[in-house]
Protein backbone atom coordinates (compact mmCIF):
# COMPACT_ATOMS: atom_id res chain seq x y z
CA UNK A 1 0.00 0.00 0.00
CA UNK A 2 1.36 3.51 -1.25
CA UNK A 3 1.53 6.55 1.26
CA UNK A 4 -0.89 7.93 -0.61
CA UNK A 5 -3.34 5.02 -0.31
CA UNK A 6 -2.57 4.98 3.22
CA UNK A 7 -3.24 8.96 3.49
CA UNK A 8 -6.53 8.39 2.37
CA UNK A 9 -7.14 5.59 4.88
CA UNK A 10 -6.75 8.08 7.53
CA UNK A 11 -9.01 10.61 6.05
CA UNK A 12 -11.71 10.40 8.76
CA UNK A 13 -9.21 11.04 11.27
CA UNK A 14 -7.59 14.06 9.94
CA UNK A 15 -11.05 15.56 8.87
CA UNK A 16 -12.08 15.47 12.49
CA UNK A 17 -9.31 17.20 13.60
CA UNK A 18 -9.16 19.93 10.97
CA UNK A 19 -12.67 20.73 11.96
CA UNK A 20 -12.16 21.13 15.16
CA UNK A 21 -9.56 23.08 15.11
CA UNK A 22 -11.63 25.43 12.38
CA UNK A 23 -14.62 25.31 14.69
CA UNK A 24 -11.96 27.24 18.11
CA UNK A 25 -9.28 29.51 16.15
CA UNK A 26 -6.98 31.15 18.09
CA UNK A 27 -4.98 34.17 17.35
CA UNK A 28 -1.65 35.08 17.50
CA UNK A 29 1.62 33.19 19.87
CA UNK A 30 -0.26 31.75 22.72
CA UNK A 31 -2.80 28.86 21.19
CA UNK A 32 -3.54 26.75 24.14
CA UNK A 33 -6.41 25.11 23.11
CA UNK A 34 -4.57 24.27 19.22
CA UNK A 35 -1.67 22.45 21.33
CA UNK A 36 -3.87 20.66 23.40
CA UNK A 37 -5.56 18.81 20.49
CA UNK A 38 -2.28 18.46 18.51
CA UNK A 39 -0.90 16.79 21.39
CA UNK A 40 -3.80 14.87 21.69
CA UNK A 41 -3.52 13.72 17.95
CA UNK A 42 0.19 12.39 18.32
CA UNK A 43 -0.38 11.11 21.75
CA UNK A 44 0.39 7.32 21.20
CA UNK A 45 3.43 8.07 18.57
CA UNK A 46 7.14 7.22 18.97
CA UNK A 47 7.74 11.00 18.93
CA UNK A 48 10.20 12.74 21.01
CA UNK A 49 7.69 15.87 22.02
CA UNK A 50 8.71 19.46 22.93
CA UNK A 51 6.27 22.68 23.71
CA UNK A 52 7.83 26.19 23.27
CA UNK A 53 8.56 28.48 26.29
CA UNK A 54 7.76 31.35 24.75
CA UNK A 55 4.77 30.48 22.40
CA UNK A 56 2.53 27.64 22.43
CA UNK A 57 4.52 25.98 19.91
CA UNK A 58 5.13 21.74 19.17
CA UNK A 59 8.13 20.29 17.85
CA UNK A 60 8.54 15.93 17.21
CA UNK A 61 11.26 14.80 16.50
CA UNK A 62 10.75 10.87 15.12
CA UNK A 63 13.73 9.20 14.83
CA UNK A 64 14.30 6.68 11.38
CA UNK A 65 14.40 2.74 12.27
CA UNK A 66 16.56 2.29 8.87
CA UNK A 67 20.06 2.09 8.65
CA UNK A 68 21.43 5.75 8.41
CA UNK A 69 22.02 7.24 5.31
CA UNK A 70 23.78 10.30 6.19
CA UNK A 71 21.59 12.77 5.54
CA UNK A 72 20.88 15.52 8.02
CA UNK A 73 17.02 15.96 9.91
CA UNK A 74 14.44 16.55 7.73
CA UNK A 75 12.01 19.22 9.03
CA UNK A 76 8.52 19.91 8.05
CA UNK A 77 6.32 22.96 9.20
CA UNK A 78 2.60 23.96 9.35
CA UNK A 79 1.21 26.89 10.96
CA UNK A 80 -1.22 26.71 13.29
CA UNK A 81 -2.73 30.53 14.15
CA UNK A 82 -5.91 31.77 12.49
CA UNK A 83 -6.70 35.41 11.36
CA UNK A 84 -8.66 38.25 13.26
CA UNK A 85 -12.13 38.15 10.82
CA UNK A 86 -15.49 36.95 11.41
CA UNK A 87 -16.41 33.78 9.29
CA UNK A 88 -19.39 34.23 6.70
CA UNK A 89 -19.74 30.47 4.90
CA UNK A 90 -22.10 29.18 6.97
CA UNK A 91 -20.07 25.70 7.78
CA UNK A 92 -21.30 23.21 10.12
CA UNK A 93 -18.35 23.80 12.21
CA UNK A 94 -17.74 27.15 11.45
CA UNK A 95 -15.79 29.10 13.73
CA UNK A 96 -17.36 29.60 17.24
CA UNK A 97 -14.84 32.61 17.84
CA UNK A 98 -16.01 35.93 17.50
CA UNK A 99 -13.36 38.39 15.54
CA UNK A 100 -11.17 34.98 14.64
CA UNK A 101 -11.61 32.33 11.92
CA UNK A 102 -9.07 29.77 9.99
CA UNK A 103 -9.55 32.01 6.80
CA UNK A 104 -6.20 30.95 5.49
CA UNK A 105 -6.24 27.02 6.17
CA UNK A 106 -3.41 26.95 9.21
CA UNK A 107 -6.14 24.20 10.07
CA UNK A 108 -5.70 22.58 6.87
CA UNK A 109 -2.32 22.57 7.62
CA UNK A 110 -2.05 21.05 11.09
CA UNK A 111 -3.88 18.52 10.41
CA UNK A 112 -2.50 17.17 7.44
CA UNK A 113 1.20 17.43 9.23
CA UNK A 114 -0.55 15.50 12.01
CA UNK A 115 -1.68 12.66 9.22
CA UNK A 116 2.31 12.74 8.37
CA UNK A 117 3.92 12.16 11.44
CA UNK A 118 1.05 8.79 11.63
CA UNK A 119 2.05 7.65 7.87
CA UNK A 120 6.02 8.34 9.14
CA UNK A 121 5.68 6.67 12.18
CA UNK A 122 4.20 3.68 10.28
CA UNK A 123 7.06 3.70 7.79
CA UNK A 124 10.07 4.34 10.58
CA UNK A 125 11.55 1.13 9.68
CA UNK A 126 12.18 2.69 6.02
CA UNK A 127 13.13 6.29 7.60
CA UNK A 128 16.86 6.76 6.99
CA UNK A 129 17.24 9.58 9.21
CA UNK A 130 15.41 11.85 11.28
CA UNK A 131 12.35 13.99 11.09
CA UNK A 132 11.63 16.98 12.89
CA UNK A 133 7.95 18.07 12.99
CA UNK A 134 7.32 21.81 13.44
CA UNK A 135 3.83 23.13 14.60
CA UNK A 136 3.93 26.86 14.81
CA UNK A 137 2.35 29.34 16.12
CA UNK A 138 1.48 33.02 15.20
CA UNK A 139 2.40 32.80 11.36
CA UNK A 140 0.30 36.07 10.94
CA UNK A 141 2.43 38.96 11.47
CA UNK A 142 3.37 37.28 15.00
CA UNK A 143 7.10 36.13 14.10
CA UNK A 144 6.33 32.65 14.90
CA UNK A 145 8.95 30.91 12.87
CA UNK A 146 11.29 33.37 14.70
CA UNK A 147 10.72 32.46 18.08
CA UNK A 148 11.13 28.82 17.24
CA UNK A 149 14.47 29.21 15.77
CA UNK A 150 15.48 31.29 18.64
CA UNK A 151 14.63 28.28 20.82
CA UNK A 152 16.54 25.63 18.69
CA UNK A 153 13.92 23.94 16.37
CA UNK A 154 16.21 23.67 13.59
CA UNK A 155 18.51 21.31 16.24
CA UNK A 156 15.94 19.65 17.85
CA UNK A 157 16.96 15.99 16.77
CA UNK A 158 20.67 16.91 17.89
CA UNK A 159 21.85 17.52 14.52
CA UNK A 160 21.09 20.79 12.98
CA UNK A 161 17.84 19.81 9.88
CA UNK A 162 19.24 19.49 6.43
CA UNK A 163 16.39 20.55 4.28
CA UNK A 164 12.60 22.60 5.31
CA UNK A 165 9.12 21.79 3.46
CA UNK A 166 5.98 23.68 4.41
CA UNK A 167 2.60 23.21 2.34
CA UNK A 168 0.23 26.27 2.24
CA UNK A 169 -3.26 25.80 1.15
CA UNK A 170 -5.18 28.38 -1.66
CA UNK A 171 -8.70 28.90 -1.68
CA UNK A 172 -8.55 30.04 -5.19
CA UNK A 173 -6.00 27.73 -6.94
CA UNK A 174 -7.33 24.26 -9.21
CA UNK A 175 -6.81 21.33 -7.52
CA UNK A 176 -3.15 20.52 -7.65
CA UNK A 177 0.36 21.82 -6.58
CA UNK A 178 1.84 24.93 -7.48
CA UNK A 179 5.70 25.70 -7.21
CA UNK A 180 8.45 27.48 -8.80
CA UNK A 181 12.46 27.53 -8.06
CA UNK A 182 13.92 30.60 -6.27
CA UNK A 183 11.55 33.78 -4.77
CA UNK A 184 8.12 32.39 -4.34
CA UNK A 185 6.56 34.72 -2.00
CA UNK A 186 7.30 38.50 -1.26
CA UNK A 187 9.24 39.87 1.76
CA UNK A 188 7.10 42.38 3.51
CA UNK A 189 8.02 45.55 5.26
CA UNK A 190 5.70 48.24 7.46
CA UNK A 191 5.72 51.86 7.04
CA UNK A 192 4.05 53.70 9.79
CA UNK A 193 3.68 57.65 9.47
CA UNK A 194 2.39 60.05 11.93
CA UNK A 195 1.51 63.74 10.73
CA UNK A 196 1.53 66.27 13.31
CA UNK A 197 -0.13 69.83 12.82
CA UNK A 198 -2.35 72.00 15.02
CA UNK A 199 -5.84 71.52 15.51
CA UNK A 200 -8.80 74.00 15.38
CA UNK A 201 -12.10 74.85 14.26
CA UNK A 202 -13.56 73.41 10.99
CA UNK A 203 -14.37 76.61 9.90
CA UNK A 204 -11.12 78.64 10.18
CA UNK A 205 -8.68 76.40 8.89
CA UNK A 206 -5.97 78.99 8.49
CA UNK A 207 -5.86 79.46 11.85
CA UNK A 208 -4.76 76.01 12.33
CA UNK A 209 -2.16 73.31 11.34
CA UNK A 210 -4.35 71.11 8.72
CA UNK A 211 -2.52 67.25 9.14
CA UNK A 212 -5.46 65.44 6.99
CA UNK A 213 -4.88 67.42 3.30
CA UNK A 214 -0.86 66.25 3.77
CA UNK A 215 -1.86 63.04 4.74
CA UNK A 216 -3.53 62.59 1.89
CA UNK A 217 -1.54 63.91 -0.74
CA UNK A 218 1.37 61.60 1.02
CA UNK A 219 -0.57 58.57 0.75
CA UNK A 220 -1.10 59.36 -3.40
CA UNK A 221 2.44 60.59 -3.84
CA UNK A 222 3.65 57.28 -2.40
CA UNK A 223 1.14 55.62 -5.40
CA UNK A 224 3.01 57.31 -7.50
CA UNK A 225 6.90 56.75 -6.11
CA UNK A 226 6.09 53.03 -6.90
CA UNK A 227 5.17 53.36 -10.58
CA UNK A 228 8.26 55.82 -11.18
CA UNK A 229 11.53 55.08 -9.15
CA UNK A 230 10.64 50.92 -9.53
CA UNK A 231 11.68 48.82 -11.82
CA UNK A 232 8.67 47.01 -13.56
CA UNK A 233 11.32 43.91 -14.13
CA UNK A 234 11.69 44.21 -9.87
CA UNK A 235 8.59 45.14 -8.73
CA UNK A 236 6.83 46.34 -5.54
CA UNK A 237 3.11 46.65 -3.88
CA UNK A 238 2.70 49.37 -1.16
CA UNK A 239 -0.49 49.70 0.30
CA UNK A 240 -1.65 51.41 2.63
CA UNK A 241 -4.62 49.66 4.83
CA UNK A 242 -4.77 52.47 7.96
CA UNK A 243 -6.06 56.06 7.74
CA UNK A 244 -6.72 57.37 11.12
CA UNK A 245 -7.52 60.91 12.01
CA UNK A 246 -10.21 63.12 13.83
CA UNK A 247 -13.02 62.75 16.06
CA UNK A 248 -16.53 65.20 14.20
CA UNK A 249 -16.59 66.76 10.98
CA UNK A 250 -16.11 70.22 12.13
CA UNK A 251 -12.81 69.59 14.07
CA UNK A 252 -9.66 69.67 12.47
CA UNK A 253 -7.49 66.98 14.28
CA UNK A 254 -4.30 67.79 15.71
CA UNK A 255 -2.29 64.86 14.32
CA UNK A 256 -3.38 61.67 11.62
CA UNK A 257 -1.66 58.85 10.85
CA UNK A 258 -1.43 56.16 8.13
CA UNK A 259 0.01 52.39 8.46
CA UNK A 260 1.19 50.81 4.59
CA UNK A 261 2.42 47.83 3.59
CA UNK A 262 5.34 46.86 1.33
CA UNK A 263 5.83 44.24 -0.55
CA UNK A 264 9.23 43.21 -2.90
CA UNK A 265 11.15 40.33 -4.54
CA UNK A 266 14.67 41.67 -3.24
CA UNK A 267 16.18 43.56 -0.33
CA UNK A 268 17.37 46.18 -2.05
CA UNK A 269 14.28 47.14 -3.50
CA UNK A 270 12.82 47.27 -0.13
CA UNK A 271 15.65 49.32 1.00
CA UNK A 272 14.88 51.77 -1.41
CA UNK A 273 11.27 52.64 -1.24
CA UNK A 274 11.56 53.00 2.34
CA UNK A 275 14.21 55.39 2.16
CA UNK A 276 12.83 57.15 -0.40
CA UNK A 277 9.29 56.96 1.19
CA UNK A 278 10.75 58.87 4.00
CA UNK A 279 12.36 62.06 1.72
CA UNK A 280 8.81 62.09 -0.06
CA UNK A 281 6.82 62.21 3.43
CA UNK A 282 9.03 64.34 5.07
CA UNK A 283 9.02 66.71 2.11
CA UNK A 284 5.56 67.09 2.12
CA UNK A 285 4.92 67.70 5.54
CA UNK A 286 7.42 70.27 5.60
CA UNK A 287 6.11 71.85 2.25
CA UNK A 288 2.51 72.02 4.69
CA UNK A 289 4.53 73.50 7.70
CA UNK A 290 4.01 70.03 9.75
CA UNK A 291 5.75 67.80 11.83
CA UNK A 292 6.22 64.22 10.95
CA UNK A 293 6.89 60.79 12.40
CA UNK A 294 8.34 58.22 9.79
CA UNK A 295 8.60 54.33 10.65
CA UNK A 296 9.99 51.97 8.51
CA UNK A 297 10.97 48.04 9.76
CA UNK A 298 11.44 45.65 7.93
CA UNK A 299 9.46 42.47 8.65
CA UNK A 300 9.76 39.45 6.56
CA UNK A 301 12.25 38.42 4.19
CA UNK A 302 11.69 37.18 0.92
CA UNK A 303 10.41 33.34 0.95
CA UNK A 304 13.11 31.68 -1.99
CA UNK A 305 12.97 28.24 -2.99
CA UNK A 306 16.22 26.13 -3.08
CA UNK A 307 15.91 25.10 -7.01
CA UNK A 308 17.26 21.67 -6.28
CA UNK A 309 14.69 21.03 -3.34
CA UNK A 310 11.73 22.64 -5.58
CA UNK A 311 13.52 19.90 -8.47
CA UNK A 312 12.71 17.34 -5.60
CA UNK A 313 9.81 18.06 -4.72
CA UNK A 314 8.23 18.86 -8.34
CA UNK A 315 9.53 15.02 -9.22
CA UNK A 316 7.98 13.81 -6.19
CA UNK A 317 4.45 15.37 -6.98
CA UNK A 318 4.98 14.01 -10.37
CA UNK A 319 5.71 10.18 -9.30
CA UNK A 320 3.06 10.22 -6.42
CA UNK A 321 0.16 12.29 -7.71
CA UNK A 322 0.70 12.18 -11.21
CA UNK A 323 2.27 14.68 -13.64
CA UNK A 324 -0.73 16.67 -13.99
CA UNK A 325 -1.00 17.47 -10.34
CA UNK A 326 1.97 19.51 -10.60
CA UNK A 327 1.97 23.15 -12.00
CA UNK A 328 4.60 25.55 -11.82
CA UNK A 329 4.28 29.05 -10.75
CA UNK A 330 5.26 31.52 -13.84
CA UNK A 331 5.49 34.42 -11.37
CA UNK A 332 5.55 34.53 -7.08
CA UNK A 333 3.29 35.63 -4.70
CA UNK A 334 3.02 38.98 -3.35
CA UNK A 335 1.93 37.80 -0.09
CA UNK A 336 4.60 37.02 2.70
CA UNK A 337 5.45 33.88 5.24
CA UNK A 338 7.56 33.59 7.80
CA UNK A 339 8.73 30.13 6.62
CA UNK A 340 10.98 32.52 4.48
CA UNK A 341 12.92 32.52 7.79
CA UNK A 342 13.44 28.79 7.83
CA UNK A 343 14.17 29.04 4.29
CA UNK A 344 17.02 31.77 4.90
CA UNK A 345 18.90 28.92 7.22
CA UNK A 346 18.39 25.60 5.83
CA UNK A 347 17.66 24.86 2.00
CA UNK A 348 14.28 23.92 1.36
CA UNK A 349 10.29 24.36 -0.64
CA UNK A 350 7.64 26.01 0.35
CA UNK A 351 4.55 24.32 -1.81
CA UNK A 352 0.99 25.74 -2.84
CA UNK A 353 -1.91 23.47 -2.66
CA UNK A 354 -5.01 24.30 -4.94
CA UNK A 355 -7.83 23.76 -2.70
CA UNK A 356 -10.79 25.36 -4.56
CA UNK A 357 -13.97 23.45 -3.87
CA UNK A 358 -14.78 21.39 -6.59
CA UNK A 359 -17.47 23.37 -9.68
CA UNK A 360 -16.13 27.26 -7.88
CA UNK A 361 -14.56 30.03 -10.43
CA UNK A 362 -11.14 30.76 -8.98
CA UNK A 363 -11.57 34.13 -10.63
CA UNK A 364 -14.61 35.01 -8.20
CA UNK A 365 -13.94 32.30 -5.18
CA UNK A 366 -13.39 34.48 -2.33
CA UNK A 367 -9.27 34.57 -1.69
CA UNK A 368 -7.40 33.07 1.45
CA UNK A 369 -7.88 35.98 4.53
CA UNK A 370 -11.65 36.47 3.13
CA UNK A 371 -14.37 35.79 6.10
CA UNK A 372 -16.04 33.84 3.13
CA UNK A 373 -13.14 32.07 2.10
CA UNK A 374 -13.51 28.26 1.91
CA UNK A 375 -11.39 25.47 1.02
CA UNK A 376 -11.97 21.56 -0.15
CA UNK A 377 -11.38 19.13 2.66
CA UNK A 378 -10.24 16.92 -0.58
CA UNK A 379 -6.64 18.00 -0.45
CA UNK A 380 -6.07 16.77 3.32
CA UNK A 381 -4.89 13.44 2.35
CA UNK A 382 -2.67 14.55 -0.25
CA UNK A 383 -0.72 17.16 1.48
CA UNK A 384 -0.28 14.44 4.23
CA UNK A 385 0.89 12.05 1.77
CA UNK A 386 3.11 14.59 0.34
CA UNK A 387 5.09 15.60 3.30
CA UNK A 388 5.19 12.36 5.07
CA UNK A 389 7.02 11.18 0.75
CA UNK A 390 9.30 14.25 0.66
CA UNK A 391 10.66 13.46 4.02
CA UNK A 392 10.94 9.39 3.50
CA UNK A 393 12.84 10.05 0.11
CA UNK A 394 14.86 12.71 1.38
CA UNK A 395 16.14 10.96 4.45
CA UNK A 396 17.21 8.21 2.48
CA UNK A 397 19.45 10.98 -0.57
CA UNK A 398 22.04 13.60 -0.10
CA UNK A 399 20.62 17.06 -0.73
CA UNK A 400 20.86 17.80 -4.34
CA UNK A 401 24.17 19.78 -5.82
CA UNK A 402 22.87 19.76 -9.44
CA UNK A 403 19.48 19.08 -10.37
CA UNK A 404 16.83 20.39 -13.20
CA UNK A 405 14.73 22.78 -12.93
CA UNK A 406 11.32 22.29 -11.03
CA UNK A 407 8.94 20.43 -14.23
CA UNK A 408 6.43 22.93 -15.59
């Protein structure tokens, strides 16, 4: 019997717990009642178990019954945190959460690394080396994959992991998986700008220090330092999702404020617009005879694909599911993931899984983050039957020096 077959065995099981934990999402570091059940799901498995000190995080390390090939641990990652919006499908087990729902499919992916380590620890005779499992917290802007490193996950088996593979589910992608060599996701960086002025009556502006009109033209002007000082070959998102200022329409507010994201392909790119954001703000405020507060940090860095492990894993996909489950990516995402972080130590894939529902348009199925977004319960066993393949093949082969190019 295949993995795969085996996977599918097992789908009962990993159904149950992906709806449970979709039914109680929790937000950010601290998910105490998303450990409980994932310890309750590998209770019973040859796993060396470890909880984080400062998060709520799991790590297993299962150790390979085969005779050792050499190869360094082999770590696998899903995230486990949902994100702060109400859920609107109308599911059975819906979330039960005010203000928090698994609109992203961290539940997706905790369960199907659960239904891994169970198809691993029936295959440890075969494992070759050792495989660290890496349940993680706070994904969502919470640094999550940061405080695990900082706390030793990559060593966890004793010997420092050799290659990383994380799966992340689309609502919006066909049925398949979706990968590409090199950048694959966007790094992200946060620009937060505070105008200060003078407030006053409505009705006399000129007797006052106007912060709004400034804020405003700064938030176009930084529109427009995208489309002219980028490079369309290198390209960049900024977006800015906070406007805050005033309290009634006939006050002018003393100070406003706007939050923006940025996204890029390369550091130096991000390094740019943000200090070029700052001569444009700073310009204009003085131009307005105001005061301003310029933030610029850099968050995430850019998620990148080792080509030889995306080679690996494209071949994989192709053996196991076929060679029309696999699809590569002709551009990358402009979202951002912390797995980059992983990525940035240890050479590895990060994998897309198509998980529209069956007879949906992707072009109008609501997107991953949506309160409406929803995704097939289908792709469970083969994620699960993907990760538990990638790390049985890899523990038994050095990593790869010189390998093709991921198959389109």
């Amino acid at each position: 019997m295949t993995l795969l077959d085996e996977a599918h065995g097992m789908r009962q099981e990993v159904v149950r717990l992906r709806r449970l934990l979709h039914s109680r999402p929790e937000l950010g570091l601290h998910l105490p009642h998303t450990q409980q059940a994932v310890l309750a799901a590998l209770d019973g498995l040859p796993l060396e178990i470890s909880t984080g000190k400062a998060t709520t995080s799991v790590t297993a390390v299962l150790r390979g019954g085969a005779p050792p090939s050499g190869q360094r641990p082999v770590l696998l990652r899903a995230d486990m945190d949902a994100v702060p919006v109400d859920e609107e499908t109308g599911l059975a087990y819906a979330s039960s959460v005010p203000g928090a729902a698994h609109a992203c499919g961290h539940d997706l992916h905790t369960a199907m690394l659960v239904g891994a380590a169970r198809l691993l620890a029936g295959r440890r005779a075969e494992l070759a080396g050792d495989v660290i499992l890496m349940f993680q917290p706070g994904e969502e802007g919470w640094e999550g994959a940061r405080a695990m490193l900082e706390e030793g996950v990559l060593d966890a088996a004793g010997e420092r992991a050799g290659v990383a593979y994380a799966l992340h589910v689309f609502s919006t992608l066909p049925q398949g998986f979706h990968l590409r060599p090199g950048v694959v996701l966007a790094s992200s960086s946060a620009l937060d700008v505070t105008v200060s002025g003078r407030g006053g009556h409505a009705s006399t502006p000129h007797l006052a220090r106007d912060p709004v009109p400034a804020t405003a033209e700064m938030i176009t002007a930084l529109q427009a330092l995208v489309t002219r000082r980028v490079d369309v070959f290198d390209p960049a998102v900024l977006t800015v999702g906070v406007v805050q200022a005033g309290t009634r329409r006939n006050v002018i507010p003393p100070t406003a404020r706007f939050e923006a994201t940025l996204r890029t392909f390369t550091d130096a790119t991000a390094a740019r617009i943000g200090a070029e954001a700052r001569l444009l703000v700073e310009g204009i405020a003085a131009a307005h005879g105001l005061e301003v507060d310029v933030r610029f940090d850099r968050e995430r860095p850019a998620t990148v694909n080792d080509p030889g492990e995306a080679a690996v894993a494209g071949r994989t996909i192709a053996e196991v599911f076929g060679t029309n489950s696999v699809h590569r990516l002709e551009h990358p995402f402009t979202g951002s993931e912390d797995f980059s972080r992983v990525l940035a130590e240890v050479p590895g894939a990060f994998i897309a899984l198509g998980a529209l529902p069956k007879g949906a348009d992707p072009g109008t199925a609501p997107f991953n983050h949506s309160g409406r977004a929803v995704f097939d319960e289908a792709v469970l066993p083969q994620g699960a039957a993907l990760l538990a393949e990638l790390a049985l093949r890899r523990s038994h082969t050095a990593t790869p020096t010189d390998l093709a190019e991921c198959p389109r």
